[in-house]
Protein backbone atom coordinates (compact mmCIF):
# COMPACT_ATOMS: atom_id res chain seq x y z
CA UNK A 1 -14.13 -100.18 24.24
CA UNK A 2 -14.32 -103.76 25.38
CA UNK A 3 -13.70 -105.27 21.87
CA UNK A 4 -10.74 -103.06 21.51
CA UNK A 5 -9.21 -104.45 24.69
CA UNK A 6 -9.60 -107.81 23.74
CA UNK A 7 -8.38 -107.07 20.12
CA UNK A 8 -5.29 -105.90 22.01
CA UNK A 9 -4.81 -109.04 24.14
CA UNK A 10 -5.53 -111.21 20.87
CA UNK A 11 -2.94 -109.21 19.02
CA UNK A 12 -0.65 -109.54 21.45
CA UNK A 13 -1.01 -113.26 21.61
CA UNK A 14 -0.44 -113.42 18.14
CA UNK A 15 3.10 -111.48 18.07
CA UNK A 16 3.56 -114.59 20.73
CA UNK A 17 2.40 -117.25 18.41
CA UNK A 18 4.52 -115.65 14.91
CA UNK A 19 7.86 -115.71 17.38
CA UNK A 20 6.97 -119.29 18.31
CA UNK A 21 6.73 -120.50 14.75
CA UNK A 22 9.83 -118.65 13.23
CA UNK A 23 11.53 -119.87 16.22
CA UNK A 24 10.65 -123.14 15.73
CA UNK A 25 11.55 -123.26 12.09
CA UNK A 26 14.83 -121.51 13.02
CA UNK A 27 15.75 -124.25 15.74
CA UNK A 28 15.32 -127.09 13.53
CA UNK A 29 17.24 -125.57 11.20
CA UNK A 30 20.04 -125.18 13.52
CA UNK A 31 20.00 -128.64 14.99
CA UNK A 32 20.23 -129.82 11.01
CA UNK A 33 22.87 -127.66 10.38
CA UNK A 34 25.05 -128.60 13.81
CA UNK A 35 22.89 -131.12 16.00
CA UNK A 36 23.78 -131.14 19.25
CA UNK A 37 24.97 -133.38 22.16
CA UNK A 38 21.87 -133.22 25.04
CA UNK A 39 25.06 -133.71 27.46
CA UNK A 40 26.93 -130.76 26.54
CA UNK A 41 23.77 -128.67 26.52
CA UNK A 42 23.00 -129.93 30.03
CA UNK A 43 26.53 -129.04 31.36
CA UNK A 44 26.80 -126.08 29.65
CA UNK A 45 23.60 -124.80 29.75
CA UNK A 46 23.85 -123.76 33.01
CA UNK A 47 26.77 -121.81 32.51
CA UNK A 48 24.60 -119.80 29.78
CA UNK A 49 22.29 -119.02 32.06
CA UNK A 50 24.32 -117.25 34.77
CA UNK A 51 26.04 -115.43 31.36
CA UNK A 52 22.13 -114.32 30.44
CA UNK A 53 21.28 -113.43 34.21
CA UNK A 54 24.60 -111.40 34.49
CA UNK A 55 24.17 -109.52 30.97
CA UNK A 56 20.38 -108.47 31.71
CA UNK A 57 21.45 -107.16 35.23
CA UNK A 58 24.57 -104.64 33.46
CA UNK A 59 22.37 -103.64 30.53
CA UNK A 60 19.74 -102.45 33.02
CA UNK A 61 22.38 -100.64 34.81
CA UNK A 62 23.89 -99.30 31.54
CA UNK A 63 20.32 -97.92 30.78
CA UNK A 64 19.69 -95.95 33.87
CA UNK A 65 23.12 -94.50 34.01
CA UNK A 66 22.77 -93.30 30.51
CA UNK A 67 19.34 -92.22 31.09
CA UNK A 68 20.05 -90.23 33.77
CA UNK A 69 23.14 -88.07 31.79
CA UNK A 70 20.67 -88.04 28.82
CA UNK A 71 22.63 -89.64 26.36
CA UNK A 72 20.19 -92.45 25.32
CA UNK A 73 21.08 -91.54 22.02
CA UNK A 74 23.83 -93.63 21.94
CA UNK A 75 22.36 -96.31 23.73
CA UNK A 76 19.69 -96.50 21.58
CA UNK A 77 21.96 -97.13 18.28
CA UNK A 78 24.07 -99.63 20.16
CA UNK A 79 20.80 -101.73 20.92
CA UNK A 80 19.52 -101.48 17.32
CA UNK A 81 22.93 -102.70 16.02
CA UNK A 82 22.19 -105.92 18.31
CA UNK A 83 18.64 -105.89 16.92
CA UNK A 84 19.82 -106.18 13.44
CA UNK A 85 22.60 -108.88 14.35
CA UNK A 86 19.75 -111.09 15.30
CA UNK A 87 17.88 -110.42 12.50
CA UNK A 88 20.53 -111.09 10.35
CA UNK A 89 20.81 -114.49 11.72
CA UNK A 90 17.28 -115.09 11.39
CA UNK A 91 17.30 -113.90 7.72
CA UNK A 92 20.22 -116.58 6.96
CA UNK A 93 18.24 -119.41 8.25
CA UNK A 94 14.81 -118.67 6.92
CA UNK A 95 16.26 -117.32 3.63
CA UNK A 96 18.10 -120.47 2.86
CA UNK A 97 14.93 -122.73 2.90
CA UNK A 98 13.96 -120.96 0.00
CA UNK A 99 14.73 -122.06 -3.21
CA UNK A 100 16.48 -119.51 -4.32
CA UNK A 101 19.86 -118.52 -6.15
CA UNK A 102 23.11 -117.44 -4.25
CA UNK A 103 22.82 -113.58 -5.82
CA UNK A 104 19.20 -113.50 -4.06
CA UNK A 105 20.13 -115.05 -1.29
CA UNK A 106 22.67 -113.12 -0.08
CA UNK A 107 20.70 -109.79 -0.96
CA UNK A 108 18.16 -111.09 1.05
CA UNK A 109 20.12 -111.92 4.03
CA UNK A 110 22.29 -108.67 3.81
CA UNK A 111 19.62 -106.62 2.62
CA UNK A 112 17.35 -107.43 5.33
CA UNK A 113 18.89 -106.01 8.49
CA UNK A 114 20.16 -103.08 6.66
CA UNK A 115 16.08 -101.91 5.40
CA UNK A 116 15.55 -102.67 9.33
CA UNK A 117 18.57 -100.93 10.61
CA UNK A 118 17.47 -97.65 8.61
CA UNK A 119 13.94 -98.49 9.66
CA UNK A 120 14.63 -98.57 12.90
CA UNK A 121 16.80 -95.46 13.44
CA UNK A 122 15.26 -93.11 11.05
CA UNK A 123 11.28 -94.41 10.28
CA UNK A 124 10.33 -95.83 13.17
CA UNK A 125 6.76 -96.69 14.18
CA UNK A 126 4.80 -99.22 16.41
CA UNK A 127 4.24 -101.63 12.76
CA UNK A 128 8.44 -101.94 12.60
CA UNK A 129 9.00 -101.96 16.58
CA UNK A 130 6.73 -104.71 16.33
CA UNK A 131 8.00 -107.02 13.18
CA UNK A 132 11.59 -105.90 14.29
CA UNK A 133 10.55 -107.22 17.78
CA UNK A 134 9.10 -110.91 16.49
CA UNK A 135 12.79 -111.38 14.60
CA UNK A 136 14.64 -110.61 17.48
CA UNK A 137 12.82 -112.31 20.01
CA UNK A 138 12.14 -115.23 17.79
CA UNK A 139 16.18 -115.44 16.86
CA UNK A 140 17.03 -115.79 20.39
CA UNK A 141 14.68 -118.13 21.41
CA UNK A 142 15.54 -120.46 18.91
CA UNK A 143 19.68 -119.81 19.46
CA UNK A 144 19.00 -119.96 23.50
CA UNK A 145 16.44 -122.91 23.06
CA UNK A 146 19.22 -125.21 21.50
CA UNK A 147 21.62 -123.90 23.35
CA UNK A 148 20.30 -124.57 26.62
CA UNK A 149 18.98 -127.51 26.74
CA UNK A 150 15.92 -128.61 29.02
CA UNK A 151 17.27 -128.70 32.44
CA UNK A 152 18.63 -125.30 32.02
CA UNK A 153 15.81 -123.72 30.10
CA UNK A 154 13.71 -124.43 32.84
CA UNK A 155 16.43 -123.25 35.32
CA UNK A 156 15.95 -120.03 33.10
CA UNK A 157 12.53 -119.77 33.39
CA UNK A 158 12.49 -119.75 37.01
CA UNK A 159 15.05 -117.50 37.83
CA UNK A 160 13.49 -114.97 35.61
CA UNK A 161 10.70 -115.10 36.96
CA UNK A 162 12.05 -114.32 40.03
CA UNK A 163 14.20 -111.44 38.81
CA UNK A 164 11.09 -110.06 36.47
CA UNK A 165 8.75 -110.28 39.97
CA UNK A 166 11.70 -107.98 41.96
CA UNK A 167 12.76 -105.44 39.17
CA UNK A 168 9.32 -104.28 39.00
CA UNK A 169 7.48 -104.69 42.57
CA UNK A 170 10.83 -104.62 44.80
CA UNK A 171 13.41 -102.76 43.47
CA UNK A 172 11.59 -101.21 40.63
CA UNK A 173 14.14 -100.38 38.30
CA UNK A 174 12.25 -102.44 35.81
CA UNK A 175 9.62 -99.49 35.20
CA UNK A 176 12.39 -96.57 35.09
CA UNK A 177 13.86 -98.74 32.22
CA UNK A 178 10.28 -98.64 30.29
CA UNK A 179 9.77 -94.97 30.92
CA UNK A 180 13.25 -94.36 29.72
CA UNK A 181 13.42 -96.06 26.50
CA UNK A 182 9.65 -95.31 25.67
CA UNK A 183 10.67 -92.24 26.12
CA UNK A 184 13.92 -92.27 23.71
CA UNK A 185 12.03 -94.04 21.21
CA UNK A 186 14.06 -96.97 21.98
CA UNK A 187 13.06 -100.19 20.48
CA UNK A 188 12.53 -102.52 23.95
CA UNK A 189 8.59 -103.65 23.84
CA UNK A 190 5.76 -104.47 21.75
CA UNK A 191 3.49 -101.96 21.36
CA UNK A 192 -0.10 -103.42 20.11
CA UNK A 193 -2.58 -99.98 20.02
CA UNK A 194 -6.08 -99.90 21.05
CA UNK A 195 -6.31 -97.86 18.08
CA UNK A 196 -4.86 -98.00 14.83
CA UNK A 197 -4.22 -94.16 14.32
CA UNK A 198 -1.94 -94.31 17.72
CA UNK A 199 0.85 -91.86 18.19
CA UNK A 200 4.09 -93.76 19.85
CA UNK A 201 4.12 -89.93 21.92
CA UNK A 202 1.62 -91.29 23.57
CA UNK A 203 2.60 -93.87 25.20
CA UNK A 204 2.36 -93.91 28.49
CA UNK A 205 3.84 -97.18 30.61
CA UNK A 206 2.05 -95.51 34.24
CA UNK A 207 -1.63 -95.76 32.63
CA UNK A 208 -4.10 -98.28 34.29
CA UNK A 209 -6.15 -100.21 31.88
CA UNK A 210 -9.52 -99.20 33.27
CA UNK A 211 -12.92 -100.05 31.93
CA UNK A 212 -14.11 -96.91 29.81
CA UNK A 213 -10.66 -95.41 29.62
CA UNK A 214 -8.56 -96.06 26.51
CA UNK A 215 -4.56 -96.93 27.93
CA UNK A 216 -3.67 -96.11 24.08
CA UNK A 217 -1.76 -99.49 23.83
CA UNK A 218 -0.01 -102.49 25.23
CA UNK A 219 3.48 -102.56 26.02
CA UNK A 220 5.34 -105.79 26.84
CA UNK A 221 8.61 -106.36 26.61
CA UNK A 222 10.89 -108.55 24.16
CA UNK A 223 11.79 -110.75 26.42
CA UNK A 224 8.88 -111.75 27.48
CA UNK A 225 8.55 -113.42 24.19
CA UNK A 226 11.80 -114.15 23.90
CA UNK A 227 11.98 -116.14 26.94
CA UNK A 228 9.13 -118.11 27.52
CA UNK A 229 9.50 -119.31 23.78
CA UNK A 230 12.98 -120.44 24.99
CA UNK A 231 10.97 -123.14 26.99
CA UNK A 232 8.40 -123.69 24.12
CA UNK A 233 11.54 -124.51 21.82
CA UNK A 234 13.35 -126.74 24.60
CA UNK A 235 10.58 -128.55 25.19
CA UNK A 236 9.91 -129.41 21.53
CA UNK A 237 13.51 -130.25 20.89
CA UNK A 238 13.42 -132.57 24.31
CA UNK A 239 10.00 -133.92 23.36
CA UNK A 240 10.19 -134.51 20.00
CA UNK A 241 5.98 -134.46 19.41
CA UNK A 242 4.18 -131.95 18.49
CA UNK A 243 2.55 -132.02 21.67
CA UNK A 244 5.74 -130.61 23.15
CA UNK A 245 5.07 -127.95 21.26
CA UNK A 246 1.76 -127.10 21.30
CA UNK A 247 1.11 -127.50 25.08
CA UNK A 248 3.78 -125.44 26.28
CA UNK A 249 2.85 -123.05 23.29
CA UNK A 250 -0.88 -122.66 24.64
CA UNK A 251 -0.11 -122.41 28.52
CA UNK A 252 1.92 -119.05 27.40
CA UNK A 253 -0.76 -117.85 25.47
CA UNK A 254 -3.33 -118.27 27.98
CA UNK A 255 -1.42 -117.10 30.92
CA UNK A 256 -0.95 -113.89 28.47
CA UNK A 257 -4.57 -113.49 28.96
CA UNK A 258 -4.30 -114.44 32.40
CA UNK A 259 -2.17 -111.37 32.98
CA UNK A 260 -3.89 -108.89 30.84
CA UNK A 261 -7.51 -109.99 32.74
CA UNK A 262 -6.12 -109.64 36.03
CA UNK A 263 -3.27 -106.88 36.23
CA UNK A 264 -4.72 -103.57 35.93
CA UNK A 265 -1.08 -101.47 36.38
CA UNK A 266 2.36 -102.34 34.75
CA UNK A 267 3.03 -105.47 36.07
CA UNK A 268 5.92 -108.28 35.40
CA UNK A 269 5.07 -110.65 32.51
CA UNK A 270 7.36 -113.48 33.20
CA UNK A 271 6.05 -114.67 36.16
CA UNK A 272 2.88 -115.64 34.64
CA UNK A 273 4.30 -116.54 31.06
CA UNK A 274 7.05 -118.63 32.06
CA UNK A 275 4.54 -120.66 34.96
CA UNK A 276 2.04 -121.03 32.26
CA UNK A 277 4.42 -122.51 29.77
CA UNK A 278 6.14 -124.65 32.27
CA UNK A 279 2.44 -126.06 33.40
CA UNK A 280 2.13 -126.55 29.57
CA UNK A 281 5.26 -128.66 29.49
CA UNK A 282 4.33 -130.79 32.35
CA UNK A 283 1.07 -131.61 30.85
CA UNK A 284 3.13 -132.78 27.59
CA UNK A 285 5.06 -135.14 29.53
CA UNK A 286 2.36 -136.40 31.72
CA UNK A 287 0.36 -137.75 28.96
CA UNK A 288 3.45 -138.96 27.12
CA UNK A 289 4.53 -140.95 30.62
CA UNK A 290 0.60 -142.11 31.09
């Protein structure tokens, strides 16, 4: 039972790691493509932000209300389409660093987010949630990451933190929107299984992880790999080292284990990811400045 639960954690660290690296790859891609002024990120960034923080508070309220008149259905679609978008981005990007010809490449990058569009809607399982999941989150980061800029990105992480901490102790709308979706087969979190023959019915966001019990799986959501990579990426891009990169990288990973060790119930990841990567990038530029 043990070695399950920490086969869990490690996998779930990984799915961290993979949206780190294609992020990465996709943000230096970008700033080749269209580099960008560090003094229009910093003014604008901030503007971004309040756009993210507004857009995260209506979709939650979107998902309740259509939750509650049972019509997730729709919702669920709607979100997928978004899913794809993203991954359609991502394909571009990654797709033209292969030497390939124009035919391939553009089935590739078209062909792409339609397999995971029909995967998604009709063939879904906890394997495509998952891959889906590391695209999406991995295609934001990197778009958010340049965007941003430093000063905001760690604006970001902060006030998510913040928000993440109150949806789920305070106000607790936070776990509604898990039980909702999870139960629409909605694709919203990463589901890593204690056990490879797990049953998405099964899943069940209220179940303590308890020592002899198996919880079936753990859920976390998109953005809270989405997000802290934001930082990872910002801090790279500001830094310029690999250092930047790493540090911030690890101090996510390890808070992700900080969380799983010490949070029993459904807790809010961001608070600990985003702290742990911000420790990370203060490390980075303390031994740069020293």
């Amino acid at each position: 039972m043990q070695s399950r639960k920490i086969a869990t954690e490690a996998g779930t660290a990984i799915l961290f790691l993979i949206a780190s690296l294609i992020g990465l790859v996709m943000a230096l891609e970008l700033e080749s493509v269209a580099p960008t002024n560090p003094s229009q990120n910093t003014s604008a960034g901030f503007g971004y932000v309040l756009y993210f923080i507004v857009a995260v508070i209506l979709m939650s309220a979107v998902i309740l209300y259509v939750s509650k008149k049972k019509k997730t259905g729709i919702l669920k679609v709607i979100f997928v389409l978004s899913m794809v978008f993203v991954i359609y981005i991502v394909s571009s990007l990654l797709y033209a660093l292969l030497p390939i010809n124009y035919p391939e490449y553009y089935f590739l990058s078209f062909g792409t987010p339609v397999l995971f569009l029909y995967l998604l809607l009709f063939r879904q399982n906890w394997i495509i949630i998952n891959i889906a999941g590391v695209l999406t989150s991995a295609g934001l980061a990197a778009i958010w990451g340049v965007d941003l800029g430093l000063y905001a990105a760690i604006v970001l992480m902060i006030v998510f933190a913040v928000y993440d901490y109150i949806a789920v102790y305070k106000t607790k709308h936070m776990l509604d929107i898990a039980r909702a979706t999870t139960s629409s087969n909605m694709p919203l979190f990463f589901i890593v299984p204690e056990n490879l023959n797990f049953d998405m019915k099964d899943t069940d966001i209220d179940a303590p992880r308890e020592e002899g019990r198996e919880r079936g799986a753990i859920m976390i959501g998109f953005g809270d790999i989405a997000i802290p990579n934001v930082m990872v990426l910002s801090s790279y891009l500001y830094g310029g080292t690999t250092t930047f990169f790493i540090l911030p990288l690890l101090g996510g990973i390890v808070a992700m284990f900080a969380l799983f060790s010490f949070i029993k119930r459904p807790a809010p990841g961001l608070p600990f990811l985003n702290t742990g990567v911000l420790l990370g990038f203060v490390i980075a530029l303390l031994i740069r400045t020293f």
